[in-house]
N, C-alpha and C. Protein backbone atom coordinates (compact mmCIF):
# COMPACT_ATOMS: atom_id res chain seq x y z
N UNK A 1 -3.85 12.40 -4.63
CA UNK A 1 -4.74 12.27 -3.50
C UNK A 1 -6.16 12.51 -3.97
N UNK A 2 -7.42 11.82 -3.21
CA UNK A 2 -8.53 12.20 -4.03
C UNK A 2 -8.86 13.28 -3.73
N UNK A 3 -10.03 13.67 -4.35
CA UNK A 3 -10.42 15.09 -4.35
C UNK A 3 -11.17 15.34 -3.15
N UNK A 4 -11.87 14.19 -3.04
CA UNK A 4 -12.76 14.19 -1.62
C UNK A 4 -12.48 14.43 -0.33
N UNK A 5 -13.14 15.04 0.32
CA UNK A 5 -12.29 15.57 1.50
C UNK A 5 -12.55 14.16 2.49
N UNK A 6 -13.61 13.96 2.14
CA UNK A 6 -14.13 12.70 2.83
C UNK A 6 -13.25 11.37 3.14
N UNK A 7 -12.36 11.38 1.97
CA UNK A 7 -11.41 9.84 1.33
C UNK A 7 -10.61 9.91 2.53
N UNK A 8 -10.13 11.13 3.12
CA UNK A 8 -8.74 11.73 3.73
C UNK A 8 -8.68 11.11 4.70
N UNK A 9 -7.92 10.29 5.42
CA UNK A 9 -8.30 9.63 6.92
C UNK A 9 -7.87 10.99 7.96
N UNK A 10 -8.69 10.73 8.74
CA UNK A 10 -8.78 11.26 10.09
C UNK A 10 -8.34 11.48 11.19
N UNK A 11 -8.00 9.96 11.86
CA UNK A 11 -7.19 10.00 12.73
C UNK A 11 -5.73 9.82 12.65
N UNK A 12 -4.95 9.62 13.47
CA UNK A 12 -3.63 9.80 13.47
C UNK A 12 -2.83 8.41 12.76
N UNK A 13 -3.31 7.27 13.25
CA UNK A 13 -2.77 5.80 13.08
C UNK A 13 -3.08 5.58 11.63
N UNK A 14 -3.91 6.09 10.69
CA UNK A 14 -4.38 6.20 9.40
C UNK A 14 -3.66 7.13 8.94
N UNK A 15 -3.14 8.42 9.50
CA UNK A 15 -2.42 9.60 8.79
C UNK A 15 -1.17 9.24 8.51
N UNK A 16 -0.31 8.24 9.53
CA UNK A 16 0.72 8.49 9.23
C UNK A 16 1.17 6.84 8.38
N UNK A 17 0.00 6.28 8.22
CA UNK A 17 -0.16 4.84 7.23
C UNK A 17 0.38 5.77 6.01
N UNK A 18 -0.80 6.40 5.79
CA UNK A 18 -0.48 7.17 4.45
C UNK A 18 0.94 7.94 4.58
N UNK A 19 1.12 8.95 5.32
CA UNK A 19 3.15 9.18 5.20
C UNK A 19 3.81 8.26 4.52
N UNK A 20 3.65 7.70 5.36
CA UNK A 20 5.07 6.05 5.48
C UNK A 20 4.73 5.40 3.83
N UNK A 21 3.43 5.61 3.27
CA UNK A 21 3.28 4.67 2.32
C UNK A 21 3.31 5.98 1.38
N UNK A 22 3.13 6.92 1.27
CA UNK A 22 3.97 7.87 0.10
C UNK A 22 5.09 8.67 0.28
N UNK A 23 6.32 8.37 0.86
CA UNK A 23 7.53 8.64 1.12
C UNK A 23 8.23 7.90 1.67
N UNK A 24 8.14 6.27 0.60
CA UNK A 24 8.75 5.14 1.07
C UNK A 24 10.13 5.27 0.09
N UNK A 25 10.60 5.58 -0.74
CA UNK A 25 12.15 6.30 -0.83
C UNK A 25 12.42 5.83 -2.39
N UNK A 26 11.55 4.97 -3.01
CA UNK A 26 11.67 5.34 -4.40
C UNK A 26 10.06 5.60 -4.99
N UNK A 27 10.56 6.28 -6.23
CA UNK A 27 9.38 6.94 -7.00
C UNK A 27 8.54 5.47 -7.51
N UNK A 28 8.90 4.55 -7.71
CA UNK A 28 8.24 3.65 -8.37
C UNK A 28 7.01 2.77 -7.08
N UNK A 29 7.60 2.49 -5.60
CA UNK A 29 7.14 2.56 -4.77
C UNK A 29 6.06 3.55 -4.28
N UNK A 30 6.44 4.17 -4.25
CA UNK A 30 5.87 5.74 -3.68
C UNK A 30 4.45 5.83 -4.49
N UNK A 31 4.32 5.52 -5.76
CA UNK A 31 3.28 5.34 -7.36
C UNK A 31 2.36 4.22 -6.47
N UNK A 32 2.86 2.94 -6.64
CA UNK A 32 2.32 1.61 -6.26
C UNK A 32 1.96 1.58 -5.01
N UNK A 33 2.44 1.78 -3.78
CA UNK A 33 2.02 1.23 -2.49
C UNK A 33 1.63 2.88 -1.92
N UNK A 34 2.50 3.67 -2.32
CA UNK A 34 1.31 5.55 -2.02
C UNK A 34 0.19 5.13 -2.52
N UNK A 35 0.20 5.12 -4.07
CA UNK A 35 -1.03 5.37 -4.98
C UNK A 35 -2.65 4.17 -4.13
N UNK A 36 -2.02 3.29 -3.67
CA UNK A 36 -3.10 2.09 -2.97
C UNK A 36 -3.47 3.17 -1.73
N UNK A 37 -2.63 3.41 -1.11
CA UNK A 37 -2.65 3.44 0.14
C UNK A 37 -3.51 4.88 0.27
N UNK A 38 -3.39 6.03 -0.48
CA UNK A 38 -4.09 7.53 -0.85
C UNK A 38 -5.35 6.94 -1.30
N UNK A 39 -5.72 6.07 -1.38
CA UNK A 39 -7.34 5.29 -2.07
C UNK A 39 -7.61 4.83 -1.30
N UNK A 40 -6.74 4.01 -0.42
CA UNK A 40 -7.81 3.13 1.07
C UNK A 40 -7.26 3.28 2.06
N UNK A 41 -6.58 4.32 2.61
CA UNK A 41 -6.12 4.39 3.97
C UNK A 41 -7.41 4.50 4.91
N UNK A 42 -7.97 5.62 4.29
CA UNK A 42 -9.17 5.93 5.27
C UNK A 42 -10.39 4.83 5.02
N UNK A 43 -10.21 3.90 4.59
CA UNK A 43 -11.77 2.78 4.65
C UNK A 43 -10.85 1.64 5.20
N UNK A 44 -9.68 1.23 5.32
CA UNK A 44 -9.30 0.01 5.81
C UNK A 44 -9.83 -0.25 7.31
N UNK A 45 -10.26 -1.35 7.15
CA UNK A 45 -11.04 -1.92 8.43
C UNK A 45 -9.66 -1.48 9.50
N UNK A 46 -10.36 -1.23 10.73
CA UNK A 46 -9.70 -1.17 12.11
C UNK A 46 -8.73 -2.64 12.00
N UNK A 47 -9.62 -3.79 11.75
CA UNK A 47 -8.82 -4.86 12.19
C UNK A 47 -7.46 -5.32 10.84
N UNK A 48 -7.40 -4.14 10.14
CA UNK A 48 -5.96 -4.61 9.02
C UNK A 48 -5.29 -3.41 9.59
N UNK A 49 -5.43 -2.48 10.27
CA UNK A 49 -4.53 -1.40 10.25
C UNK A 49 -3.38 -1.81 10.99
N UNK A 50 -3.08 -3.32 11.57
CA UNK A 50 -1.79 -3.80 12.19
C UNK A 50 -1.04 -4.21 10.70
N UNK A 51 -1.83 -5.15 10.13
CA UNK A 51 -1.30 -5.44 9.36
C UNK A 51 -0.68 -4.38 7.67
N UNK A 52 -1.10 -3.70 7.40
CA UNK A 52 -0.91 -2.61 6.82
C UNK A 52 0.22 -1.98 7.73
N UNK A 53 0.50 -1.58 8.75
CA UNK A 53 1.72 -0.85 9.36
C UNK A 53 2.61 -2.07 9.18
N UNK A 54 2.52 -3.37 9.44
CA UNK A 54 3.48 -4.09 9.18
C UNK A 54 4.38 -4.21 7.61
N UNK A 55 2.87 -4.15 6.60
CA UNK A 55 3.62 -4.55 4.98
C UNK A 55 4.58 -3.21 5.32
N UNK A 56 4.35 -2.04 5.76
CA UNK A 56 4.95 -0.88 5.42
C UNK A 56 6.42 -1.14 5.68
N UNK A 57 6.65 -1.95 6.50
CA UNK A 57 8.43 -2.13 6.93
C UNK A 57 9.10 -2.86 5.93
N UNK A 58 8.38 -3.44 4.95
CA UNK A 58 8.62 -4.34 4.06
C UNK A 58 9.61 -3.48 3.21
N UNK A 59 10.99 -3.82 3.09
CA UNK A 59 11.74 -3.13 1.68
C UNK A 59 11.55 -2.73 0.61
N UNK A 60 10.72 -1.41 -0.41
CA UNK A 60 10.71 -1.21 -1.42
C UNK A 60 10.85 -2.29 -2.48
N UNK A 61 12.39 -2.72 -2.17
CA UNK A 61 12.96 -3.73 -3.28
C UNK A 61 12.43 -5.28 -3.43
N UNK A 62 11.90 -5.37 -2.22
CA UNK A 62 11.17 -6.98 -2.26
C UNK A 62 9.74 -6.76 -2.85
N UNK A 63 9.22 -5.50 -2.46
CA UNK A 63 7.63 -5.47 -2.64
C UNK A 63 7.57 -5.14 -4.74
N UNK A 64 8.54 -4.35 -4.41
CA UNK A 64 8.55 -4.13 -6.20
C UNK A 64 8.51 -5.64 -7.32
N UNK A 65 9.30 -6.36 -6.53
CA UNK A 65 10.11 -7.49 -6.87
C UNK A 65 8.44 -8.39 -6.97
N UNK A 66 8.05 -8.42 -5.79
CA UNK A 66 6.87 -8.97 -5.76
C UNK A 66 5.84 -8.76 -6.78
N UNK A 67 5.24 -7.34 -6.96
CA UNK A 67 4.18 -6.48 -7.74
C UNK A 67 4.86 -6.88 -9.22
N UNK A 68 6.17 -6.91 -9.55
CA UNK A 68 6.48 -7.22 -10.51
C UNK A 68 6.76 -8.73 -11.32
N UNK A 69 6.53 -9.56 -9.84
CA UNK A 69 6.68 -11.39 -10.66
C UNK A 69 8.11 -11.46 -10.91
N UNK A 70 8.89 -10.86 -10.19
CA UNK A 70 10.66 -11.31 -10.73
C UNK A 70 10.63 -12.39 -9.45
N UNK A 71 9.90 -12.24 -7.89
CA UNK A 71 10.26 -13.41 -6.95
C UNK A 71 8.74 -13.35 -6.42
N UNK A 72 8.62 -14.70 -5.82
CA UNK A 72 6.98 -15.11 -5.62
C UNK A 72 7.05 -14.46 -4.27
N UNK A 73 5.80 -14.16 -4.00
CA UNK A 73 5.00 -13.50 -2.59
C UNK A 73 5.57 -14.30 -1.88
N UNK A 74 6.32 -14.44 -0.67
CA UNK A 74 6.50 -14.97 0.61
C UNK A 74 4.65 -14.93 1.19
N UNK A 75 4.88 -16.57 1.76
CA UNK A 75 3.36 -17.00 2.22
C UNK A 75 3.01 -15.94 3.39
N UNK A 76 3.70 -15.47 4.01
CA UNK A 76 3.74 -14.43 4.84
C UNK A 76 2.40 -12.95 4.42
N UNK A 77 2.73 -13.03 2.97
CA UNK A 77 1.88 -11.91 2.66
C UNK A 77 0.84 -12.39 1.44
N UNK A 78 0.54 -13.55 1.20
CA UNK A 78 -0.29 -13.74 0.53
C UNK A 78 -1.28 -13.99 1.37
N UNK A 79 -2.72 -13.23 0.58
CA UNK A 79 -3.88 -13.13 1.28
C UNK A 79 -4.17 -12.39 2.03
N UNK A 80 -2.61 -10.95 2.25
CA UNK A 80 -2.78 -9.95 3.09
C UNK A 80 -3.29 -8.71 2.51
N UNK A 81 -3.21 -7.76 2.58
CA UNK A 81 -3.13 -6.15 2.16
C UNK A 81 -2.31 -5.97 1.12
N UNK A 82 -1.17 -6.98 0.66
CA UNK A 82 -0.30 -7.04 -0.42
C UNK A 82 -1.31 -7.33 -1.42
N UNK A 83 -2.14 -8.10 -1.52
CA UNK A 83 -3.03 -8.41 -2.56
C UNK A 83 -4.05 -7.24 -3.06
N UNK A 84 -4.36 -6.33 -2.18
CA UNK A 84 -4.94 -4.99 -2.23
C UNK A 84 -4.11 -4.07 -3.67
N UNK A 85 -2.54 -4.48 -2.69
CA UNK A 85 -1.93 -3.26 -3.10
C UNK A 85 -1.61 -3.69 -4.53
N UNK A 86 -1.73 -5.04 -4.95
CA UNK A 86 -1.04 -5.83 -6.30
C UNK A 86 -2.67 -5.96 -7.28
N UNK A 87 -3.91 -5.60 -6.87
CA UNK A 87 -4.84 -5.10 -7.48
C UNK A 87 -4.98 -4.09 -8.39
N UNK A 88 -4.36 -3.26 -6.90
CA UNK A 88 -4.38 -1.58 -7.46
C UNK A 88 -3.44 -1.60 -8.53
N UNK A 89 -2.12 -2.12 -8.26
CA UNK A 89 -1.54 -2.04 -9.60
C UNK A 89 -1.41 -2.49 -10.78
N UNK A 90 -2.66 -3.74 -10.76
CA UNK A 90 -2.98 -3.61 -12.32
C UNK A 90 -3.76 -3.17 -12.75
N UNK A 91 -4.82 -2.69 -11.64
CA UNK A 91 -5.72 -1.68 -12.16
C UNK A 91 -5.59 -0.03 -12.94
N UNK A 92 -3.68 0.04 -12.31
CA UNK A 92 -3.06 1.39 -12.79
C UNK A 92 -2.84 0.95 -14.29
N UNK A 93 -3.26 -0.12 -14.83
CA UNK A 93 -3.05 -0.67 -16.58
C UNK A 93 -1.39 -0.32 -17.06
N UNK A 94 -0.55 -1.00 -16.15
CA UNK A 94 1.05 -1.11 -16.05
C UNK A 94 1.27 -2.45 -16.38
N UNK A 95 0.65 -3.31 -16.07
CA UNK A 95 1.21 -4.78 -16.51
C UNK A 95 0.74 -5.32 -17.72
């Protein structure tokens, strides 16, 4: 989590973004879509925070699958918050 007290979101609909996205039920998940989500929960525009609660329902196993290039993005999430979160993880210098 950052150090900043500032980063931390605030209200409730942002607090529990972040829950859901670092105690999504595997560690490799939890790294990738926590690790995004502890960096921009609290700056995501008002108007993605639907969409962000939505990727969150998304199965671990598809999103991994995704971040990892074993099956292509469903058009569904290309151009969404998935692209955020598939930033961050090559920015974690894993691929």
């Amino acid at each position: 989590m950052s150090d900043n007290v500032s980063d931390y979101p605030t209200d409730l609909r942002r607090k529990r973004i972040l829950f859901r996205a670092t105690h999504r039920g595997t560690k490799e998940a939890d790294a990738i879509v926590g690790g995004y989500f502890t960096v921009a929960a609290a700056t995501i525009p008002e108007a993605k925070l639907a969409e962000a609660e939505d990727f969150l329902e998304v199965p671990d196993l598809d999103i991994l699958d995704w971040v990892m290039g074993r099956v292509p993005v469903p058009a569904r999430w290309q151009g969404t918050v998935f692209d955020d979160v598939l930033a961050f993880y090559r920015a974690m210098g894993t691929t």
